[in-house]
C-alpha atoms as a PDB file:
ATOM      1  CA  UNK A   1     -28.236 -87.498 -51.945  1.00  0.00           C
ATOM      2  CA  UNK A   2     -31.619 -86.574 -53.688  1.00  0.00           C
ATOM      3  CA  UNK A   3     -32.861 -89.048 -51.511  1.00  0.00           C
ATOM      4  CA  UNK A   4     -31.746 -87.041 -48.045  1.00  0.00           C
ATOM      5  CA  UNK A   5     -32.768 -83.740 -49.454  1.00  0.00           C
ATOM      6  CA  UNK A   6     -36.122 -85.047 -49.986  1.00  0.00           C
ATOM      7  CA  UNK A   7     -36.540 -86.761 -46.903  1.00  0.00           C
ATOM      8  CA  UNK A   8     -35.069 -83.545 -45.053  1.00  0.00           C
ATOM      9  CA  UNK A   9     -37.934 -81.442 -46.975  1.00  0.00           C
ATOM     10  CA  UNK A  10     -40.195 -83.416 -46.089  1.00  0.00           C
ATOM     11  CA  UNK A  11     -39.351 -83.229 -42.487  1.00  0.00           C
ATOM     12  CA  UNK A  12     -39.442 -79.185 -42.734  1.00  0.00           C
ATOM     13  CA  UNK A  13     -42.752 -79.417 -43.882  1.00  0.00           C
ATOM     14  CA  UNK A  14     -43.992 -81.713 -41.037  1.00  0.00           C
ATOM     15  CA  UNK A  15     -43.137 -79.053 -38.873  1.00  0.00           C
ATOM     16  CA  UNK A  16     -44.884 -76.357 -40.453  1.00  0.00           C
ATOM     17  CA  UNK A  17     -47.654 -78.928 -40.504  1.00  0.00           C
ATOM     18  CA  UNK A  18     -46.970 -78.894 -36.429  1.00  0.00           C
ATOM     19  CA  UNK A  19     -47.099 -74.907 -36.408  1.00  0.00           C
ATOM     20  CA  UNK A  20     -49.905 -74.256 -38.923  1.00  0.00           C
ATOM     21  CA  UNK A  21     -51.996 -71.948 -37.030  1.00  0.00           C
ATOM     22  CA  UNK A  22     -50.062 -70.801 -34.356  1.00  0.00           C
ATOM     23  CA  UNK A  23     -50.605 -66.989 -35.522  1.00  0.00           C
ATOM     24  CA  UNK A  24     -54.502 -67.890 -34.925  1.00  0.00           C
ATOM     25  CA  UNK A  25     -54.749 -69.565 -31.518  1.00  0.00           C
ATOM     26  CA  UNK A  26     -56.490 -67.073 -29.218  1.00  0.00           C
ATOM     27  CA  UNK A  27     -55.631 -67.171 -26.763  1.00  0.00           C
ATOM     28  CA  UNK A  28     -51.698 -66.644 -28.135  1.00  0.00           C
ATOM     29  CA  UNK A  29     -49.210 -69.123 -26.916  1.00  0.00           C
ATOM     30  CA  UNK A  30     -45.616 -67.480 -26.734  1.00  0.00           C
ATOM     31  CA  UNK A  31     -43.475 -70.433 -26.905  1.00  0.00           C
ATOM     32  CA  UNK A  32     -45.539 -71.755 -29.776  1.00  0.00           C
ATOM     33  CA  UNK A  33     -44.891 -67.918 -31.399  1.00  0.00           C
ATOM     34  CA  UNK A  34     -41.665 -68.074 -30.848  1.00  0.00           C
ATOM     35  CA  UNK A  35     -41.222 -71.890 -32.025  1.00  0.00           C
ATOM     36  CA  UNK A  36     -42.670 -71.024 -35.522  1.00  0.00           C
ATOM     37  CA  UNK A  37     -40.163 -67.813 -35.502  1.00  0.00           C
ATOM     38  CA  UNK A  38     -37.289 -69.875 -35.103  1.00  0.00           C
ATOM     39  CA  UNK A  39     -38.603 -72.141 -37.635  1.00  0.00           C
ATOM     40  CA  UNK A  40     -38.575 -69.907 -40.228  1.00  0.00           C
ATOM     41  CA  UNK A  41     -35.478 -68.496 -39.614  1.00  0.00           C
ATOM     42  CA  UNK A  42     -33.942 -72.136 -39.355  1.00  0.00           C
ATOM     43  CA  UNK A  43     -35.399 -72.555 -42.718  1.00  0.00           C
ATOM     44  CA  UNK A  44     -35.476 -69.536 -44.310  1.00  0.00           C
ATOM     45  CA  UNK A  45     -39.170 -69.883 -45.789  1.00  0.00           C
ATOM     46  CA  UNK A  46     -42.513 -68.689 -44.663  1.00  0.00           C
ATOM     47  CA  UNK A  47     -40.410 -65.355 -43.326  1.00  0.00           C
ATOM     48  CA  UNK A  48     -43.144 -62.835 -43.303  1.00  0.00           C
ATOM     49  CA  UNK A  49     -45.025 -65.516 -41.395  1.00  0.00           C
ATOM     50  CA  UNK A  50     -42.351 -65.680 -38.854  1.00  0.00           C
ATOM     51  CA  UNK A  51     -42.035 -61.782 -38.533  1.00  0.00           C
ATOM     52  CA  UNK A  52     -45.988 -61.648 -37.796  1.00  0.00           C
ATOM     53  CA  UNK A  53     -45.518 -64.620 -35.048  1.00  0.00           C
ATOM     54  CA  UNK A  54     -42.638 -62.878 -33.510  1.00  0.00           C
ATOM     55  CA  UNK A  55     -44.757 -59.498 -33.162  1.00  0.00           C
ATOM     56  CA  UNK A  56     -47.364 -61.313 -31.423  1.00  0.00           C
ATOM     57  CA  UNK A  57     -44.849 -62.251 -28.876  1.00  0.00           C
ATOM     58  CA  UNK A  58     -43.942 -58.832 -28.251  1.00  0.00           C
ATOM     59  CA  UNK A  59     -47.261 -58.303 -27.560  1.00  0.00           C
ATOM     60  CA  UNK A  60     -47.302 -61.001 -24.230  1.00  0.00           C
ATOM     61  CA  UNK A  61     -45.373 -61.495 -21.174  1.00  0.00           C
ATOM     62  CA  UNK A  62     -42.011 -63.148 -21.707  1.00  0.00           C
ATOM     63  CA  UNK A  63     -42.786 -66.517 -20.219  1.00  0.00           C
ATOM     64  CA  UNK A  64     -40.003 -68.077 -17.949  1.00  0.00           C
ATOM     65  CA  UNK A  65     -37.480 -69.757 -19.806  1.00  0.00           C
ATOM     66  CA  UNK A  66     -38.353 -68.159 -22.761  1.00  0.00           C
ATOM     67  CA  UNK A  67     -35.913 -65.416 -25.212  1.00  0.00           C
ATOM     68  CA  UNK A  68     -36.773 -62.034 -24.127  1.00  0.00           C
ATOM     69  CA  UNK A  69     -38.272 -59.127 -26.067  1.00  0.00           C
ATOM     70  CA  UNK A  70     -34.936 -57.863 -27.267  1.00  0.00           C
ATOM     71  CA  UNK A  71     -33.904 -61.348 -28.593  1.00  0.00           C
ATOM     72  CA  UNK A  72     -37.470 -61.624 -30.264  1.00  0.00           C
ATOM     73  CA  UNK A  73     -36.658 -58.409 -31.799  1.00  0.00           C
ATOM     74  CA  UNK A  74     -33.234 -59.737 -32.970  1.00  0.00           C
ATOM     75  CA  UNK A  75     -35.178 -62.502 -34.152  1.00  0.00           C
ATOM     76  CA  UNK A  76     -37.049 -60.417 -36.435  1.00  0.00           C
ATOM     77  CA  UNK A  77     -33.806 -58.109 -37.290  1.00  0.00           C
ATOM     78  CA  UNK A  78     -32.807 -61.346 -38.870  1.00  0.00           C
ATOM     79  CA  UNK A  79     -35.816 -62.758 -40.283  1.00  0.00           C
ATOM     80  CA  UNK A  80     -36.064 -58.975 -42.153  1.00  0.00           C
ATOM     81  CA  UNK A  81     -32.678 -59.389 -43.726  1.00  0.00           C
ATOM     82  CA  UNK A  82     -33.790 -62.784 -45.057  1.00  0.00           C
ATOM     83  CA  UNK A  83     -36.164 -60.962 -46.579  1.00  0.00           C
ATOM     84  CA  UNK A  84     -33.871 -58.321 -47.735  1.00  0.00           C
ATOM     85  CA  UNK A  85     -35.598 -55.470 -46.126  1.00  0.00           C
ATOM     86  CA  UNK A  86     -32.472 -53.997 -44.358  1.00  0.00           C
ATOM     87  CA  UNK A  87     -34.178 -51.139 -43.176  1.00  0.00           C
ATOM     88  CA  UNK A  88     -36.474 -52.966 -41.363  1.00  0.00           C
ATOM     89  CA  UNK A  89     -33.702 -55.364 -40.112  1.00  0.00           C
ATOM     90  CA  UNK A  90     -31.651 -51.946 -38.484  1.00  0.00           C
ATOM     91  CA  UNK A  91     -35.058 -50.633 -37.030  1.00  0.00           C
ATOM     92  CA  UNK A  92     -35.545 -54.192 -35.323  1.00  0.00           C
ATOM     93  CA  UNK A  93     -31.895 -54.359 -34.131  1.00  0.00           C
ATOM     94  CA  UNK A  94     -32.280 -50.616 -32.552  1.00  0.00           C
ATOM     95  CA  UNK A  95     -35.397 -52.113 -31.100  1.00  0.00           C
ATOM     96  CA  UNK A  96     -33.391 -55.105 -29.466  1.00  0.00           C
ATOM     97  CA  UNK A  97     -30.832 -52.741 -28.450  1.00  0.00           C
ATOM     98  CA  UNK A  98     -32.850 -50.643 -26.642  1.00  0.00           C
ATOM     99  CA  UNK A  99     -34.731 -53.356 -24.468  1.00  0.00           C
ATOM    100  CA  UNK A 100     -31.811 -55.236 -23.613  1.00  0.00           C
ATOM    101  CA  UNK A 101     -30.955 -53.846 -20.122  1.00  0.00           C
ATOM    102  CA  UNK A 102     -27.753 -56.892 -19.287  1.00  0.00           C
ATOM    103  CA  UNK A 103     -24.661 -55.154 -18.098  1.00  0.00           C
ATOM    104  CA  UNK A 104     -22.095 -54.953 -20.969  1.00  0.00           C
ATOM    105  CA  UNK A 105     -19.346 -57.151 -19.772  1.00  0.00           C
ATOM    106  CA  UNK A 106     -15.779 -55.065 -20.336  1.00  0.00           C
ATOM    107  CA  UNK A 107     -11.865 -56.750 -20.247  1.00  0.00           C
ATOM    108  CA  UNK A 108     -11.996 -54.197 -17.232  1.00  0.00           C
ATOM    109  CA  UNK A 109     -14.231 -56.410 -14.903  1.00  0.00           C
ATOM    110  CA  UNK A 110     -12.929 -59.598 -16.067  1.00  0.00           C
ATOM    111  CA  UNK A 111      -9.102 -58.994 -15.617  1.00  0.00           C
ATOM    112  CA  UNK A 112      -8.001 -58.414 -12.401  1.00  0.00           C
ATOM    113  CA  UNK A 113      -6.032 -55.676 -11.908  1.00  0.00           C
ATOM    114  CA  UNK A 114      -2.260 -56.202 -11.764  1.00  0.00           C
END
């Protein structure tokens, strides 16, 4: 078992190796932003890290076929409360909130009525 959490260690740190960087790459690359977000969320380490790549996104077009702005920001809203900065988690979920334009689904639209 020691064995497997070593190995799986290991492995996270390979792909920090992989990401090392990414906040310094001019020009910025979203995906590889966004990549090295996730990552530390996934992990839980290197948060603050994460929370800087994430802003950088915000900063760029939303690429196709990558999470939009509000989902960055929920992202981060996560990412914060990691951290345990909960104030900055609610600012980054009103943030999210506000950008994210999709049409709430209701039970109205879905069943038909009788």
């Amino acid at each position: 078992m020691l064995q497997n959490l070593r190995f799986a260690l290991r492995l996270i740190d390979e792909a920090f190796a992989l990401h090392d960087g990414v906040l310094t790459e001019d020009p910025p690359d979203y995906q590889a932003l966004n990549r090295f977000g996730q990552l530390t969320l996934t992990t839980n380490r290197r948060c603050p890290e994460g929370i800087a790549a994430l802003r950088k996104c915000l900063m760029l077009p939303v690429p196709p076929g990558e999470p939009s702005h509000a989902e960055i920001h929920s992202i981060i809203s996560q990412l914060y409360e990691v951290t345990g900065d909960r104030v900055a988690a609610q600012s980054a979920l009103q943030a999210a909130s506000a950008l994210d334009t999709a049409p709430l689904c209701t039970t109205a639209a879905i069943i038909p009525r009788l």
